[in-house]
Protein backbone atom coordinates (compact mmCIF):
# COMPACT_ATOMS: atom_id res chain seq x y z
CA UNK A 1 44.71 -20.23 14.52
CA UNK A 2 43.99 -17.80 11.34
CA UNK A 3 42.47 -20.55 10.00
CA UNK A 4 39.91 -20.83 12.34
CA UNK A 5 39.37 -16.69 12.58
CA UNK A 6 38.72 -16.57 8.66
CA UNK A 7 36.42 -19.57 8.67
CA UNK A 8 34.47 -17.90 11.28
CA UNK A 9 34.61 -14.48 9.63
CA UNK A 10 33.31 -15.94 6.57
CA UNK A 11 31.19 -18.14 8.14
CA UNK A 12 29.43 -14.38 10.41
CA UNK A 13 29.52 -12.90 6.79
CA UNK A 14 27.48 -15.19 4.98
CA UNK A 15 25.08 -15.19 7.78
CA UNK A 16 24.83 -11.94 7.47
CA UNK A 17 23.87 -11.91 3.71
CA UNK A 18 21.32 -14.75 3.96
CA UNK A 19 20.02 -12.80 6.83
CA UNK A 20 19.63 -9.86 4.52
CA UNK A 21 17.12 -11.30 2.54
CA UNK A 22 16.38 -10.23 -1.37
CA UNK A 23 17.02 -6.75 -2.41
CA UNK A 24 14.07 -4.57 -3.22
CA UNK A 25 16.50 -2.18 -4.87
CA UNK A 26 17.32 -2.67 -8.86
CA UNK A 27 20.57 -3.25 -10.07
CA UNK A 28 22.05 -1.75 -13.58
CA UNK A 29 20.74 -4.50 -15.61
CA UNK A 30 17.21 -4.66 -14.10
CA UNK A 31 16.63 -1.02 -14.18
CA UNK A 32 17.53 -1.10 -17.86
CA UNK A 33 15.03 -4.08 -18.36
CA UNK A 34 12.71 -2.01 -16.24
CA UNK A 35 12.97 1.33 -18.65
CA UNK A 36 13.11 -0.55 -21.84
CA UNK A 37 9.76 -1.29 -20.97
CA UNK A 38 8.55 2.03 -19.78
CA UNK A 39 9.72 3.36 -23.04
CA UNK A 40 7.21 1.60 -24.92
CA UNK A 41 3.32 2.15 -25.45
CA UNK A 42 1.24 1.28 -23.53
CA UNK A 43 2.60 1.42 -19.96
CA UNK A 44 1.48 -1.04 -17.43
CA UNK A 45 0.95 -0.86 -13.53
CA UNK A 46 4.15 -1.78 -11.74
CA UNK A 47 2.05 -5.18 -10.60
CA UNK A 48 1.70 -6.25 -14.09
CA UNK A 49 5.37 -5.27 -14.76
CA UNK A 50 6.24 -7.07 -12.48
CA UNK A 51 4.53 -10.45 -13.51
CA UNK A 52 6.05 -9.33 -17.23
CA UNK A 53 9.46 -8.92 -16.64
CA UNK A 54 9.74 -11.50 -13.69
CA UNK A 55 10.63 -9.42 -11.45
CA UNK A 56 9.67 -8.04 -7.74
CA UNK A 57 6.88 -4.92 -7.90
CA UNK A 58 9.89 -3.53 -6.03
CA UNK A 59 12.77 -3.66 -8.27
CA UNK A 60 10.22 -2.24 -10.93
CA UNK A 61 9.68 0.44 -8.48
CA UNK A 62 13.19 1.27 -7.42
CA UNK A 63 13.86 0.87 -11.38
CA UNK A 64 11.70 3.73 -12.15
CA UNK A 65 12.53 6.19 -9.06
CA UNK A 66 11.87 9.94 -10.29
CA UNK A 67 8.51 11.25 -11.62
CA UNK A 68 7.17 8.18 -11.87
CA UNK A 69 7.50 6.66 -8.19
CA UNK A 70 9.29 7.25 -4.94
CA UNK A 71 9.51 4.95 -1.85
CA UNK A 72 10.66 4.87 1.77
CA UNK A 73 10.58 1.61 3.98
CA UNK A 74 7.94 0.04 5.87
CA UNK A 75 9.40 1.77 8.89
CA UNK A 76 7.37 5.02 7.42
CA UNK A 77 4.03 3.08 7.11
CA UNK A 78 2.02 5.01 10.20
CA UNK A 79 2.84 8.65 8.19
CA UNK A 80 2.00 7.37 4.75
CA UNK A 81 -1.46 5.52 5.85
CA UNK A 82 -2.15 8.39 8.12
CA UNK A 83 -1.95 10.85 4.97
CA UNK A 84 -4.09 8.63 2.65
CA UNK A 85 -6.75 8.68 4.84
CA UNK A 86 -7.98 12.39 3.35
CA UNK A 87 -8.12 10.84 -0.18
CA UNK A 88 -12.11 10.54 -0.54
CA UNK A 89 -13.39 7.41 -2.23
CA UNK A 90 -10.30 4.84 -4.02
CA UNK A 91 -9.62 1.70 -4.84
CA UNK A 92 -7.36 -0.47 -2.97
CA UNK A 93 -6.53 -3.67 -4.81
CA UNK A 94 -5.20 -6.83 -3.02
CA UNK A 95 -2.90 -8.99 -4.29
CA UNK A 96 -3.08 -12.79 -3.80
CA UNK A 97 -1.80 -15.83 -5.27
CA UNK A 98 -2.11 -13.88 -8.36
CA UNK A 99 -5.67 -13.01 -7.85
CA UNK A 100 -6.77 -9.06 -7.77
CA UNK A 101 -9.63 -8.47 -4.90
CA UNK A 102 -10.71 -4.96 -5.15
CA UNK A 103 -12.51 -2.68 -2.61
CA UNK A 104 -14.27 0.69 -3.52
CA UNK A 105 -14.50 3.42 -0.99
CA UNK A 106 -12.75 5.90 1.89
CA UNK A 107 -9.29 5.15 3.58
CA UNK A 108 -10.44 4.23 7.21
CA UNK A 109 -8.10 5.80 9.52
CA UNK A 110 -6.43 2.74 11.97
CA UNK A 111 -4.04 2.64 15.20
CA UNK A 112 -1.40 0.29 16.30
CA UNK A 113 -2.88 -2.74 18.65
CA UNK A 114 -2.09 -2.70 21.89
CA UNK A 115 -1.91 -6.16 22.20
CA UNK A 116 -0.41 -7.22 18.81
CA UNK A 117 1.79 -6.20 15.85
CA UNK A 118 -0.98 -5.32 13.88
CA UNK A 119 -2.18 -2.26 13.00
CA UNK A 120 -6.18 -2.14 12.87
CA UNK A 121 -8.43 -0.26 10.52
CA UNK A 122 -11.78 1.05 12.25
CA UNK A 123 -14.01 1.34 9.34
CA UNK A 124 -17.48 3.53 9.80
CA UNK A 125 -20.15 1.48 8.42
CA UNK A 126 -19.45 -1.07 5.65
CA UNK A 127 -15.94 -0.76 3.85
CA UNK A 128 -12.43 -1.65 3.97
CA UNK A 129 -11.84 -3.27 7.11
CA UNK A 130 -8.94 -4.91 8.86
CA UNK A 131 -5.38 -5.75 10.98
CA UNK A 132 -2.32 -4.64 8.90
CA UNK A 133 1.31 -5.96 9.94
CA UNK A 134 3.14 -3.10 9.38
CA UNK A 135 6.39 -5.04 10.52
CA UNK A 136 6.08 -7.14 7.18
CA UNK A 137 6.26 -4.01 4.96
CA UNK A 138 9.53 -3.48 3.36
CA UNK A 139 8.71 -0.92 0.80
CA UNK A 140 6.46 1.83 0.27
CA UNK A 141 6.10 3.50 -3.22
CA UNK A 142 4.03 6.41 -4.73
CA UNK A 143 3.42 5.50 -7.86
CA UNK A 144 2.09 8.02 -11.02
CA UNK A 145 2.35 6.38 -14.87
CA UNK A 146 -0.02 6.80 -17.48
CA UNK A 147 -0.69 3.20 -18.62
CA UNK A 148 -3.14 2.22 -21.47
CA UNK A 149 -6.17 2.94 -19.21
CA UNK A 150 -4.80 6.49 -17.89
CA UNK A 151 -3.24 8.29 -15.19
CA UNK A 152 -2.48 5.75 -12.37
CA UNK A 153 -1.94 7.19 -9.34
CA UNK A 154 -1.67 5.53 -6.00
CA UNK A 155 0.18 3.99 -3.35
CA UNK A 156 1.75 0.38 -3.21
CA UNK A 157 2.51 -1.57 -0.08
CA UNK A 158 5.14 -4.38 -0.70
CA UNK A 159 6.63 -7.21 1.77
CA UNK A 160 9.89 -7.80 2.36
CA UNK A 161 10.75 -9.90 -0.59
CA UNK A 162 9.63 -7.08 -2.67
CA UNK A 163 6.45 -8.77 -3.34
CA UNK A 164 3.15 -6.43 -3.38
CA UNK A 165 0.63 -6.87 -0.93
CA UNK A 166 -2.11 -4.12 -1.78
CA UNK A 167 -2.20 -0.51 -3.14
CA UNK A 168 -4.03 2.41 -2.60
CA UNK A 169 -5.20 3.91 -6.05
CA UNK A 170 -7.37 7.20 -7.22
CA UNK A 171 -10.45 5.79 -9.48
CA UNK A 172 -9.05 4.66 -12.33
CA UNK A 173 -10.31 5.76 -15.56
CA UNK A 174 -12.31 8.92 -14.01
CA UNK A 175 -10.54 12.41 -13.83
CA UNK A 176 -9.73 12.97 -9.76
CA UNK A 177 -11.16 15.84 -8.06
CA UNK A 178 -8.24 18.36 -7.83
CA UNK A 179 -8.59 17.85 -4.12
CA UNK A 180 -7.93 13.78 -4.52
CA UNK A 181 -4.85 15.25 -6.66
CA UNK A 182 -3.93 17.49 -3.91
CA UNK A 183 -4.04 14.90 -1.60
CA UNK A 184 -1.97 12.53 -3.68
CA UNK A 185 0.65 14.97 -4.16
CA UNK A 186 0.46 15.57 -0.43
CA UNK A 187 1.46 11.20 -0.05
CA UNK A 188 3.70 11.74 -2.06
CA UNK A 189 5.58 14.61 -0.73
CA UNK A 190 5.37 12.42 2.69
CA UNK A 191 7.03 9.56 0.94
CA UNK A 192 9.67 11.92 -0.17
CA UNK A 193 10.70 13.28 3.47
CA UNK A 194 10.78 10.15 4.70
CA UNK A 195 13.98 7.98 4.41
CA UNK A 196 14.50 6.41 1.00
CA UNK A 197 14.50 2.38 0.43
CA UNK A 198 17.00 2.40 -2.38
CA UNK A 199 19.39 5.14 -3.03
């Protein structure tokens, strides 16, 4: 009879943990891959870190948690797009297949569907457009490097496997407006209060 309770126990546990799905958090040796990096010149995005070190966008993320970035979980996606819609004119950049689509112009604000999961954009005019999943979010990060072509500032949206999926950015290569910066720094003190993806 104990035979058949630790063959089930194991069997619930290992469930459990494929259940569980990839971690977006790094561990000790990925973090130091991660910094090793970030401790040479020039810097890149988290994106192209990623690609570089083979790794998730959000183990790079996690890896560098401090000044540089700070994340919360997709469960904190309504606050955080709700703050960037105050930012002015950015660039969000979406990330497919390993092809970069970018789109120029204001944050429209959105609202959950009532019929769907989705969360839709209403856009004034011509602009970014669209129906987000929140639900397939599992990691939020504010990110702020200098890499090779300046300050990058902005926020990434990643799935579930850790993958990213778009990010909001300030124009890159052009000094922000100190109320874009003030508004950044407002994200990313909304990031902060929320509840953290790794620890």
């Amino acid at each position: 009879m104990r035979h058949y309770a630790l063959a089930a126990t194991l069997f619930f546990a290992s469930q459990a943990s494929a259940s569980d799905g990839p971690s977006l958090c790094a561990n000790t040796e990925q973090s130091a891959s991660v910094r090793a990096l970030y401790a040479t010149a020039p810097v890149p995005p988290t994106f192209m870190a990623a690609t570089r070190l083979g790794m998730s966008e959000a183990i790079v993320a996690s890896a560098l948690a401090g000044k540089e970035t700070v994340g919360t979980s997709g469960a904190g996606f309504t606050e955080v797009w709700a703050s960037l819609e105050g930012w002015g004119s950015v660039t969000v950049a979406i990330i497919k297949g390993g092809q970069v689509f970018e789109v120029h112009g204001p944050v429209p604000a959105g609202a959950p569907s009532t019929k769907s999961q989705s969360f839709n954009l209403q856009p004034e005019g011509v602009g970014l457009g669209g129906h987000l999943r929140p639900d397939k979010i599992g990691a939020i990060y504010a990110i702020d490097i200098v890499s090779a072509q300046g300050p990058v500032r902005g926020v990434t949206f990643l799935d579930a496997a850790g993958e990213g999926i778009f990010g909001v950015y300030l124009p890159e290569g052009a000094e922000p407006s100190p109320e874009q910066l003030k508004r950044f720094e407002q994200t990313r003190a909304v990031i902060s209060s929320l509840a953290r993806v790794c620890n």
